[in-house]
Structures are given as structure tokens and as C-alpha cells.
PDB file of N, CA and C in Angstrom:
ATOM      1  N   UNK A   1      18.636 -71.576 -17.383  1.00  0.00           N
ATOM      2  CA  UNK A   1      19.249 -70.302 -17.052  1.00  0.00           C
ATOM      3  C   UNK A   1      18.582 -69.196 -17.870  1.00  0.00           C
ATOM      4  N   UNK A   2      18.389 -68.163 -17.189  1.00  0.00           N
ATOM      5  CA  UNK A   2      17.504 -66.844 -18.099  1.00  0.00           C
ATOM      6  C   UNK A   2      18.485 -65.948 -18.704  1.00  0.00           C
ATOM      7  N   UNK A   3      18.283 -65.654 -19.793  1.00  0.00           N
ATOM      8  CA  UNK A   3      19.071 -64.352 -20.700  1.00  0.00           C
ATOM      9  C   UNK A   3      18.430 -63.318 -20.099  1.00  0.00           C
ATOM     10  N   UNK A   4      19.541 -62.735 -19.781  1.00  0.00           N
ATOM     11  CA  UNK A   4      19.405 -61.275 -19.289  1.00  0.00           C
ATOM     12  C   UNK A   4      18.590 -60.626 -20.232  1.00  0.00           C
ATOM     13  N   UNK A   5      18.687 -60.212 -21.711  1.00  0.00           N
ATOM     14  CA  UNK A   5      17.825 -59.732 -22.233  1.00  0.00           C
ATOM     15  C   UNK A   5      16.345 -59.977 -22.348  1.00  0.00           C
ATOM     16  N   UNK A   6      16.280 -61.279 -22.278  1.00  0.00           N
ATOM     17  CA  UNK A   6      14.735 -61.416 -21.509  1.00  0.00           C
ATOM     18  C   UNK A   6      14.419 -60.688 -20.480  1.00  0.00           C
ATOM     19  N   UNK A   7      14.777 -60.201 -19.407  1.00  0.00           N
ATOM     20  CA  UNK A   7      14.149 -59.716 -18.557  1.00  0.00           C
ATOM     21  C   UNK A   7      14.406 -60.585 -17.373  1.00  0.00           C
ATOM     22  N   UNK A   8      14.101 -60.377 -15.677  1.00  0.00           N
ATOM     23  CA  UNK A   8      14.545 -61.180 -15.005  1.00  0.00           C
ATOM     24  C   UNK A   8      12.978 -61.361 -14.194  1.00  0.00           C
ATOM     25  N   UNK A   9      12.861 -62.640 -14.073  1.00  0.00           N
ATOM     26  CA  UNK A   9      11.970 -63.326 -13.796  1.00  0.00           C
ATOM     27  C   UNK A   9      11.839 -64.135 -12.278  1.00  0.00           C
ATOM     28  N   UNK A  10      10.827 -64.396 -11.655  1.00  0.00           N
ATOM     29  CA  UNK A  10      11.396 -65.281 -10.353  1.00  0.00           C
ATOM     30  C   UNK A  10      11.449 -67.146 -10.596  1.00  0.00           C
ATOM     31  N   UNK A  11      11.694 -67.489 -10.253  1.00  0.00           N
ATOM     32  CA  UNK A  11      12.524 -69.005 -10.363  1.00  0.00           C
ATOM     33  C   UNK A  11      10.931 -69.754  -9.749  1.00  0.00           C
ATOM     34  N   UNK A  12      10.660 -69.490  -9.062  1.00  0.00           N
ATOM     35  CA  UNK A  12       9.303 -70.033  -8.392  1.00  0.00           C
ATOM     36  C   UNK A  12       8.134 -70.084  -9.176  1.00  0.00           C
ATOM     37  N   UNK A  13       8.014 -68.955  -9.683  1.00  0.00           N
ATOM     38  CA  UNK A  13       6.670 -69.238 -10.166  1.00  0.00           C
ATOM     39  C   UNK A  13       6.308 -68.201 -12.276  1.00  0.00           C
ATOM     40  N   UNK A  14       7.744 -68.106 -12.045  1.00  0.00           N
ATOM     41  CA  UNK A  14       7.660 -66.927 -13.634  1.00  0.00           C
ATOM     42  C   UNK A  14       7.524 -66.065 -14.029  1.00  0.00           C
ATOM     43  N   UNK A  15       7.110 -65.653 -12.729  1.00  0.00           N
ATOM     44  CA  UNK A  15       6.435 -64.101 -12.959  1.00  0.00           C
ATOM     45  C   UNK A  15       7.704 -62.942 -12.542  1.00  0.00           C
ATOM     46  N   UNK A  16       7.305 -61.680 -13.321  1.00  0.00           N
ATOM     47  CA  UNK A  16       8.006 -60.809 -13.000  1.00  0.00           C
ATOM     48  C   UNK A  16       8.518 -60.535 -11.588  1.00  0.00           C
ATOM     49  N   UNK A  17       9.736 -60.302 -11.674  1.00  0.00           N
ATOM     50  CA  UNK A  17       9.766 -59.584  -9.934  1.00  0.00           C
ATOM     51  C   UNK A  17       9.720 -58.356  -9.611  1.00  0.00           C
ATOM     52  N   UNK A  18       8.954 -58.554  -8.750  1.00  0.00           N
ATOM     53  CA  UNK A  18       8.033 -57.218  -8.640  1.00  0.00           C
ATOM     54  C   UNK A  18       9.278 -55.773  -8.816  1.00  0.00           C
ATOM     55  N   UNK A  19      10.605 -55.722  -8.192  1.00  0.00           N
ATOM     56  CA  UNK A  19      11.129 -54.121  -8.006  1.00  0.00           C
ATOM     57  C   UNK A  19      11.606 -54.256  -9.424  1.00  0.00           C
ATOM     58  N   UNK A  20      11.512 -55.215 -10.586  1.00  0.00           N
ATOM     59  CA  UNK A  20      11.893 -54.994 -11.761  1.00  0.00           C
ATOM     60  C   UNK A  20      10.533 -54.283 -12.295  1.00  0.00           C
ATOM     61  N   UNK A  21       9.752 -53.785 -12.273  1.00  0.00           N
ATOM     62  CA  UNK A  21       8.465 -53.165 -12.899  1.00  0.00           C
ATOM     63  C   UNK A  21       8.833 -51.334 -12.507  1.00  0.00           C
ATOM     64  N   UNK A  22       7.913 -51.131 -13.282  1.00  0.00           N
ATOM     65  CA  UNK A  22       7.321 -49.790 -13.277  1.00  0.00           C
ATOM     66  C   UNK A  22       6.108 -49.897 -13.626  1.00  0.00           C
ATOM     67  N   UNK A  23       5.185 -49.722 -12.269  1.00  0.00           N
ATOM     68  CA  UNK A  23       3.863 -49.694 -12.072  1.00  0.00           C
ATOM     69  C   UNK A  23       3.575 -47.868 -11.794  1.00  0.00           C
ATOM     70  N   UNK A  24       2.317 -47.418 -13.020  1.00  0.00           N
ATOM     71  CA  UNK A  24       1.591 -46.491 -12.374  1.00  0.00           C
ATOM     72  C   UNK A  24       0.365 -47.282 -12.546  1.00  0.00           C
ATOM     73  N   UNK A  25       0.021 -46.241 -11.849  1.00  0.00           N
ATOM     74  CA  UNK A  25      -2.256 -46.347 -11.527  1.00  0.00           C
ATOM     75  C   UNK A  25      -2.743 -45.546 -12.499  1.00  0.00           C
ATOM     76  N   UNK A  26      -3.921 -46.053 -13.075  1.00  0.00           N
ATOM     77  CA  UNK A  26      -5.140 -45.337 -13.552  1.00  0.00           C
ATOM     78  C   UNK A  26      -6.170 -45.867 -13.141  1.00  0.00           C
ATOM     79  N   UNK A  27      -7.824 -45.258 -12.836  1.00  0.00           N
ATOM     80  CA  UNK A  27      -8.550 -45.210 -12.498  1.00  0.00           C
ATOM     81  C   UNK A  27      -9.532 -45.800 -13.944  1.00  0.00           C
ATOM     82  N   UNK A  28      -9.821 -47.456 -13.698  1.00  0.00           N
ATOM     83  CA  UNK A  28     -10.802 -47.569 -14.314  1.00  0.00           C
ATOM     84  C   UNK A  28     -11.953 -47.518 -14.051  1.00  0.00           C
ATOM     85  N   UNK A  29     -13.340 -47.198 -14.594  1.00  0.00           N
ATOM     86  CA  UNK A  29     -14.133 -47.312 -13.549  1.00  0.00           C
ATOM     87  C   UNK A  29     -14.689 -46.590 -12.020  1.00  0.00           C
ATOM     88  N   UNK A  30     -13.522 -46.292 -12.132  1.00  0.00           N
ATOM     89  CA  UNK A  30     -13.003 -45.629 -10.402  1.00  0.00           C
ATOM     90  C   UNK A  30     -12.515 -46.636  -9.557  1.00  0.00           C
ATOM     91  N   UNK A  31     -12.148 -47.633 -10.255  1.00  0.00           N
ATOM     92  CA  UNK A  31     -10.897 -48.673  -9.807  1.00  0.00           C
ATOM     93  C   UNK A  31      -9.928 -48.424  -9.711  1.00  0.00           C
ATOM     94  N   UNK A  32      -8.427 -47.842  -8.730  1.00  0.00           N
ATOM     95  CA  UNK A  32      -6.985 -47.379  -9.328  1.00  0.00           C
ATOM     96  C   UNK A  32      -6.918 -48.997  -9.814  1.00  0.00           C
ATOM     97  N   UNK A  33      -6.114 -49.012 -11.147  1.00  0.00           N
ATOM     98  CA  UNK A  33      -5.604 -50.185 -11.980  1.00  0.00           C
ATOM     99  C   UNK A  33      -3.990 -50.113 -11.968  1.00  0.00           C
ATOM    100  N   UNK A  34      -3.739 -50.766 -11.940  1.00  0.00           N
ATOM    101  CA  UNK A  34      -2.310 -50.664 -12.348  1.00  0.00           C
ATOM    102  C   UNK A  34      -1.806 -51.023 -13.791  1.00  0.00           C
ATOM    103  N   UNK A  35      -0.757 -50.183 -14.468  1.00  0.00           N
ATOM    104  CA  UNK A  35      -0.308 -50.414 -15.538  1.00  0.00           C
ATOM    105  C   UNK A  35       1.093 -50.404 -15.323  1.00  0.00           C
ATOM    106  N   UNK A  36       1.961 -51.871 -16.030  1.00  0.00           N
ATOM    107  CA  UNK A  36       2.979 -51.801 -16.220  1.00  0.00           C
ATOM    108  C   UNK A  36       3.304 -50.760 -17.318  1.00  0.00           C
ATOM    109  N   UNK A  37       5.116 -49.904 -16.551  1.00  0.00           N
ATOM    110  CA  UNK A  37       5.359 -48.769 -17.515  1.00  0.00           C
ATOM    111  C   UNK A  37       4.368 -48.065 -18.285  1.00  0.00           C
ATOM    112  N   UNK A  38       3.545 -47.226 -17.375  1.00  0.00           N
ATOM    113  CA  UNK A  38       2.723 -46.099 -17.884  1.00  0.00           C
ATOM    114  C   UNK A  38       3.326 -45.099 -18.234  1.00  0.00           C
ATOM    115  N   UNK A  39       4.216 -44.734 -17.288  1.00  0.00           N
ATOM    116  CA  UNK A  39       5.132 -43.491 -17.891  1.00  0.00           C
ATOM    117  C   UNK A  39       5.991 -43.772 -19.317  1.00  0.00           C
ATOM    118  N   UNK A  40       6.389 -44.925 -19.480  1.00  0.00           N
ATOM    119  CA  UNK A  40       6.484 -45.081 -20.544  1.00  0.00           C
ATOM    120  C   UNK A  40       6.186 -45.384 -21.762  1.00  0.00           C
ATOM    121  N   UNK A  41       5.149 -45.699 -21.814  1.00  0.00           N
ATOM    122  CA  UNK A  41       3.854 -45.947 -22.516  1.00  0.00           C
ATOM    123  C   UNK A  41       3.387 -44.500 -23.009  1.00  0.00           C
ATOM    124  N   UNK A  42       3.590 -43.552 -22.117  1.00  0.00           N
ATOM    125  CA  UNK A  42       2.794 -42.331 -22.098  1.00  0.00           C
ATOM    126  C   UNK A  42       3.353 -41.526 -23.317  1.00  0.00           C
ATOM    127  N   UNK A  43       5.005 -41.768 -22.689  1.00  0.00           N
ATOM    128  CA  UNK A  43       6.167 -41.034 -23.803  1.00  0.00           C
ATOM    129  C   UNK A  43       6.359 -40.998 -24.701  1.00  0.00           C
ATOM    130  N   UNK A  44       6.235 -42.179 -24.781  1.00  0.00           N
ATOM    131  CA  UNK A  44       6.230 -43.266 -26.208  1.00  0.00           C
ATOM    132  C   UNK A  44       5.152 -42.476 -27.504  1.00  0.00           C
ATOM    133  N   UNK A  45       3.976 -42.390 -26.835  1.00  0.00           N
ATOM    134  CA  UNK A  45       2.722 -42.306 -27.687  1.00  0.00           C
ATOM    135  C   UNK A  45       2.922 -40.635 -27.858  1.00  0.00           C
ATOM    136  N   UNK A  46       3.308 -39.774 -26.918  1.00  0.00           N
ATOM    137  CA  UNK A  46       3.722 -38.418 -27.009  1.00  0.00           C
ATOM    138  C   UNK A  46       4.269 -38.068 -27.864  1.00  0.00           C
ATOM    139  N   UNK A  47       5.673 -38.886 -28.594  1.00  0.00           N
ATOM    140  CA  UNK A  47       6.360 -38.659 -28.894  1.00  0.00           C
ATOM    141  C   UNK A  47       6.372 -39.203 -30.630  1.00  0.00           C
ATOM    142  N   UNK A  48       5.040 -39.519 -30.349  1.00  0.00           N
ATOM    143  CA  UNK A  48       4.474 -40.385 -31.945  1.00  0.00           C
ATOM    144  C   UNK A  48       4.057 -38.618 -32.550  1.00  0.00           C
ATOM    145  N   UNK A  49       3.145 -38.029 -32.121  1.00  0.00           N
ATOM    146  CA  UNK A  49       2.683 -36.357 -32.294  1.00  0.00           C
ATOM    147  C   UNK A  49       1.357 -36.977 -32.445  1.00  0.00           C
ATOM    148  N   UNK A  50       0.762 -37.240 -32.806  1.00  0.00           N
ATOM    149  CA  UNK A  50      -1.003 -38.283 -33.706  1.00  0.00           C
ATOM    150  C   UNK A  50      -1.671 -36.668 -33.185  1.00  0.00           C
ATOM    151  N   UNK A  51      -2.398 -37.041 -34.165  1.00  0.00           N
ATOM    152  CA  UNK A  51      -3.078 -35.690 -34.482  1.00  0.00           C
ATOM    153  C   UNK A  51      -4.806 -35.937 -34.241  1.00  0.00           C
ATOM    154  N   UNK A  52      -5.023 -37.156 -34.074  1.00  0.00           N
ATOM    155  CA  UNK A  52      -6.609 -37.193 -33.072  1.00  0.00           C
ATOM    156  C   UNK A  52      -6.379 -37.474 -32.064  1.00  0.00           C
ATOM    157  N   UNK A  53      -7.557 -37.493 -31.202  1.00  0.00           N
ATOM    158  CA  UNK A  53      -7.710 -38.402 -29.459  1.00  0.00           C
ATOM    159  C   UNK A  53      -8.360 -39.999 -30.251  1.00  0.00           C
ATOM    160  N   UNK A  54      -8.844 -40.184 -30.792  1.00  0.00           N
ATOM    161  CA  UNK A  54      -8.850 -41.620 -31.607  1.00  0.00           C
ATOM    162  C   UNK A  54      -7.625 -42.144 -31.215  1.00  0.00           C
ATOM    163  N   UNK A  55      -6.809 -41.708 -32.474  1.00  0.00           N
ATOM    164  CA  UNK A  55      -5.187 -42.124 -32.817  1.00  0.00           C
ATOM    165  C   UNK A  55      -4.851 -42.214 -31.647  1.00  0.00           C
ATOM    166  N   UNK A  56      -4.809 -41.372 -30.871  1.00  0.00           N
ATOM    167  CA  UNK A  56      -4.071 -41.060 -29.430  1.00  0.00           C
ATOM    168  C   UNK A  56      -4.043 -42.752 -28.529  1.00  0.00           C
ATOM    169  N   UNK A  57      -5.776 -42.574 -28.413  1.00  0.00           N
ATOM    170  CA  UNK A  57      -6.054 -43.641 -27.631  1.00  0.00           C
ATOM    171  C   UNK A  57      -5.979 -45.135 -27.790  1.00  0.00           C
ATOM    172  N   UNK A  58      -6.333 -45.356 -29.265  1.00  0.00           N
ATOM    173  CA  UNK A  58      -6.003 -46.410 -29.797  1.00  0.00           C
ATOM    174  C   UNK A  58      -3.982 -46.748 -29.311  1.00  0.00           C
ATOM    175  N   UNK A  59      -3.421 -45.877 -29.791  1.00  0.00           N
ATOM    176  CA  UNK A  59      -1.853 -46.460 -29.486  1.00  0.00           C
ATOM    177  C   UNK A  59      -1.714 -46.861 -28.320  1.00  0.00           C
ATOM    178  N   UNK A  60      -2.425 -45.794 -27.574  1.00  0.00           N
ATOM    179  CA  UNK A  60      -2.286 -46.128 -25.587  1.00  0.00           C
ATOM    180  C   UNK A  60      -2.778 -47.801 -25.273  1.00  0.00           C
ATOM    181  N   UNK A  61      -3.812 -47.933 -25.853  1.00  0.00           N
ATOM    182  CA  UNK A  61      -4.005 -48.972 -25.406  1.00  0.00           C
ATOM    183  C   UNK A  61      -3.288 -50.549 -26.258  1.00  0.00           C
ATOM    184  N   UNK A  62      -3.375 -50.044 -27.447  1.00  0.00           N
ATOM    185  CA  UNK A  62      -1.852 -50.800 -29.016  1.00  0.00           C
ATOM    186  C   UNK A  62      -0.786 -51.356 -26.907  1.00  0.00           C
ATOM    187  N   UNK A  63      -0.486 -50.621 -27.384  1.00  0.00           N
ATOM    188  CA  UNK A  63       1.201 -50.400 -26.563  1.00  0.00           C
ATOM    189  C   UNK A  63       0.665 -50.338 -24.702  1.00  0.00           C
ATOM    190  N   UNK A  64       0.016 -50.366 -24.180  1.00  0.00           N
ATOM    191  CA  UNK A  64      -0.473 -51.214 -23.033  1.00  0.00           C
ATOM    192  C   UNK A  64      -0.620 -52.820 -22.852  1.00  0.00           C
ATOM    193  N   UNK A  65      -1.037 -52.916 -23.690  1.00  0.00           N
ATOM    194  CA  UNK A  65      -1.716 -54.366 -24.015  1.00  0.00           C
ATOM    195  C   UNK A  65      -0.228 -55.346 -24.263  1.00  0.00           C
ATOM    196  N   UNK A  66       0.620 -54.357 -24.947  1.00  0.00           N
ATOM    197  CA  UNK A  66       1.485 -55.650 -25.022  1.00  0.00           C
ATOM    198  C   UNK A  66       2.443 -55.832 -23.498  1.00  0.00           C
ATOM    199  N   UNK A  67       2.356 -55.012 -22.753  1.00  0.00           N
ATOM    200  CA  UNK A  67       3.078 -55.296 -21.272  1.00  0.00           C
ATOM    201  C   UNK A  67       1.874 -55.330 -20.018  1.00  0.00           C
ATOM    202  N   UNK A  68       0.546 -55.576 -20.446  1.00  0.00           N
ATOM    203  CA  UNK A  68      -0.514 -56.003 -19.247  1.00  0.00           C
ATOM    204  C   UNK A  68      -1.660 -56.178 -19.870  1.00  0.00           C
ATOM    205  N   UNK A  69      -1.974 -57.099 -19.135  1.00  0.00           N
ATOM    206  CA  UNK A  69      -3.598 -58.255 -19.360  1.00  0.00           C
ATOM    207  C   UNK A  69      -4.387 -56.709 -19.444  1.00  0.00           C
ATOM    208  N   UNK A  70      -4.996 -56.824 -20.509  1.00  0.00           N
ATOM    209  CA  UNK A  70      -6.088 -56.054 -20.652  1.00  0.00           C
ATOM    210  C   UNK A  70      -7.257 -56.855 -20.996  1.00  0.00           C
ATOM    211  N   UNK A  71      -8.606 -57.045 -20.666  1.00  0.00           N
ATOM    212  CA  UNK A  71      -9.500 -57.583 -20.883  1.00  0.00           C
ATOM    213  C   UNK A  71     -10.880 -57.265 -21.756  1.00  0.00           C
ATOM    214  N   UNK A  72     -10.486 -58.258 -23.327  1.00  0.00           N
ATOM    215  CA  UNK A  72     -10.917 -57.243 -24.444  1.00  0.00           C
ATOM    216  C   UNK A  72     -12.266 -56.630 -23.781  1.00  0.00           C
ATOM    217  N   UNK A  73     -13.284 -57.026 -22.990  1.00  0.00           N
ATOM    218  CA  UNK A  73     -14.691 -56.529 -22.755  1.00  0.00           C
ATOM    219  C   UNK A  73     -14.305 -55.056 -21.682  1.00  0.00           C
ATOM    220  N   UNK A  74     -13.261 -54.456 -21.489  1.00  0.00           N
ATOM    221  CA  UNK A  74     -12.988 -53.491 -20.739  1.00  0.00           C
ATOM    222  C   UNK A  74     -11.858 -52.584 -21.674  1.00  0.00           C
ATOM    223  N   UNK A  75     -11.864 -52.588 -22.857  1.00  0.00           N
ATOM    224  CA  UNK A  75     -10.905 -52.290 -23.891  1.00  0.00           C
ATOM    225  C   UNK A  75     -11.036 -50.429 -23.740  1.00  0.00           C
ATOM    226  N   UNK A  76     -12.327 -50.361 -24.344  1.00  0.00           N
ATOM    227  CA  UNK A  76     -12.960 -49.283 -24.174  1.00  0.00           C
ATOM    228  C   UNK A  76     -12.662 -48.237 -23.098  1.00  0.00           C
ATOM    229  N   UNK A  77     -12.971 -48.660 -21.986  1.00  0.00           N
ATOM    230  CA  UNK A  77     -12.998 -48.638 -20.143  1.00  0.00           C
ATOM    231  C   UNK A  77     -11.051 -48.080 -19.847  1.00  0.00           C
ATOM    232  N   UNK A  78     -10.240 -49.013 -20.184  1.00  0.00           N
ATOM    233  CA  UNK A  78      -8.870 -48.854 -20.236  1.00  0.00           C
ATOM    234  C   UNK A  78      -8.553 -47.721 -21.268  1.00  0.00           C
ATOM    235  N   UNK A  79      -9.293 -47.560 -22.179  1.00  0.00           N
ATOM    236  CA  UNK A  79      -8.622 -46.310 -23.173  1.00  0.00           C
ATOM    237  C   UNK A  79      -9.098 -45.217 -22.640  1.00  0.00           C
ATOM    238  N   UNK A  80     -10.466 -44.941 -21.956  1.00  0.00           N
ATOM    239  CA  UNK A  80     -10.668 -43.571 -21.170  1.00  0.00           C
ATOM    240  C   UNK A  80      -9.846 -43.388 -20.299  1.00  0.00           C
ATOM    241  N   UNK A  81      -9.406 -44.414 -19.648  1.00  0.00           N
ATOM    242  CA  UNK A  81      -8.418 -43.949 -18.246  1.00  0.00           C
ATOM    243  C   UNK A  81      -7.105 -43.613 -18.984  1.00  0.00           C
ATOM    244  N   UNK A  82      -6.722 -44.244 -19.473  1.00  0.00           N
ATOM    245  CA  UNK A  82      -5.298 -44.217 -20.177  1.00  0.00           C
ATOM    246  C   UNK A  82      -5.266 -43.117 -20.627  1.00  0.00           C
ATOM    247  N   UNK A  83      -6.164 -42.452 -21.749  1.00  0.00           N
ATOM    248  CA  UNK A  83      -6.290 -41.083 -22.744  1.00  0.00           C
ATOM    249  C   UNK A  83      -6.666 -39.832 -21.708  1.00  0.00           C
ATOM    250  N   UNK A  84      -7.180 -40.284 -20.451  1.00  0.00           N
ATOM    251  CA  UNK A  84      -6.868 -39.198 -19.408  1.00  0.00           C
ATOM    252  C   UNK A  84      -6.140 -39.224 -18.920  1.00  0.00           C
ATOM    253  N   UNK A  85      -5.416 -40.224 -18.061  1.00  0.00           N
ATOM    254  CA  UNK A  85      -3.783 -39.711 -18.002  1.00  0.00           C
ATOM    255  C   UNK A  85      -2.644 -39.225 -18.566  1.00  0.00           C
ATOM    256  N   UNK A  86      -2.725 -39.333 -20.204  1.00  0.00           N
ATOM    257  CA  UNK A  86      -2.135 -38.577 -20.643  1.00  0.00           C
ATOM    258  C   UNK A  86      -2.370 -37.777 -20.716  1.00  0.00           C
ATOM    259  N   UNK A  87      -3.720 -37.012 -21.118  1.00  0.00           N
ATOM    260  CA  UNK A  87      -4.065 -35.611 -21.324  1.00  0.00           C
ATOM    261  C   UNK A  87      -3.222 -35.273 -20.079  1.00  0.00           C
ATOM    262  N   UNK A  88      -3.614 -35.712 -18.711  1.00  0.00           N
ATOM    263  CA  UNK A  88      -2.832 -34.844 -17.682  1.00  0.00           C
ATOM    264  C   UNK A  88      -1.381 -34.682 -17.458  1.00  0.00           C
ATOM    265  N   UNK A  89      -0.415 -35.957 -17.897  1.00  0.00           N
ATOM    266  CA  UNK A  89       0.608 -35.728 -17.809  1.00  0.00           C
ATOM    267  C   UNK A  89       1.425 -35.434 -18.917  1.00  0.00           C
ATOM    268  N   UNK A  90       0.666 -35.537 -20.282  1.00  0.00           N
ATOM    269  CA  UNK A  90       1.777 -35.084 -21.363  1.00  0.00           C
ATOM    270  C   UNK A  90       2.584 -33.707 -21.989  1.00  0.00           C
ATOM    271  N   UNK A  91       3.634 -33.645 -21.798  1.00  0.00           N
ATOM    272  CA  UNK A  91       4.201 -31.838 -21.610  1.00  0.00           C
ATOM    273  C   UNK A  91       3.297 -31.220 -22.913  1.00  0.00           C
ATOM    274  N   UNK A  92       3.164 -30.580 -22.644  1.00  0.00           N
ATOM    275  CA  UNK A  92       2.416 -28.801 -23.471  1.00  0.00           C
ATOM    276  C   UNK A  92       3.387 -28.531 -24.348  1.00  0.00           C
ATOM    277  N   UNK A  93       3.095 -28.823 -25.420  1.00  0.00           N
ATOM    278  CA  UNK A  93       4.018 -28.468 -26.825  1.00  0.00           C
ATOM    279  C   UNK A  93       3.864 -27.340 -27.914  1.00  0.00           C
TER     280      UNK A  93
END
């Protein structure tokens, strides 16, 4: 039986079920990618203040990685897309 605080899972095969996610896209590559909870990911790191695009990007991808397969040889690749979506969506302070 699954603890609710785990999270809810499918019985078949383990994996998440899918309308339990929050998927956005970023463009790796010029691949759209999907990232579990980007918007929240985004907030998160917003709401840290970090005072480089280093710092910035490094957390984005810190705190990506622990809710989706990132593939260390595309580490790099995932922090440009990521550190541009925030630039675009993070409110103007």
C-alpha cells in the first residue's frame, strides 16, 4: 500500500501518474524538453535572490536534477535552457 506522502504512483509499472505532474518545456538544443515542476523550480531559485547567473544556474539545475533524469554529459546544455527560462519568466524586482 503507498503513503500518501510519498506521492501517488501507478500500480503497473511505478511510475508517476502522469495528471499528478507539472510538466513545463524548455528548449534544449532546440529540443522542447520537458521538466518536471519548472514553475516551481523557477520560484524556488527566485526566491533564493543569488546574486550571479553562475549561482543562478547552478541551483536551477541543483533542484532540477532532483525531480528529472538529467544526463550528466548534457548538464551544461540543461542549465542554458533552464537559466533562460527564468530570465524570461522571473518577476522584475
Amino acid at each position: 500500500m503507498s503513503d500518501e506522502k510519498d506521492g501517488v504512483y501507478c500500480k503497473v509499472c511505478g511510475g508517476i501518474i502522469p495528471q499528478d505532474t507539472n510538466i513545463g518545456s524548455i528548449l534544449v538544443d532546440g529540443k522542447p524538453t520537458g521538466i518536471n515542476q519548472l514553475d516551481f523550480i523557477i520560484d524556488e531559485v527566485a526566491a533564493l535572490h543569488l546574486g550571479s547567473d553562475s549561482d543562478i544556474r547552478n541551483e536551477l539545475v541543483k533542484r532540477a536534477k532532483v525531480l528529472n533524469y538529467i544526463p550528466t554529459k548534457m548538464t551544461e546544455r540543461y542549465a542554458d535552457a533552464l537559466f533562460s527560462v527564468y530570465k524570461e519568466r522571473k518577476p522584475k524586482v
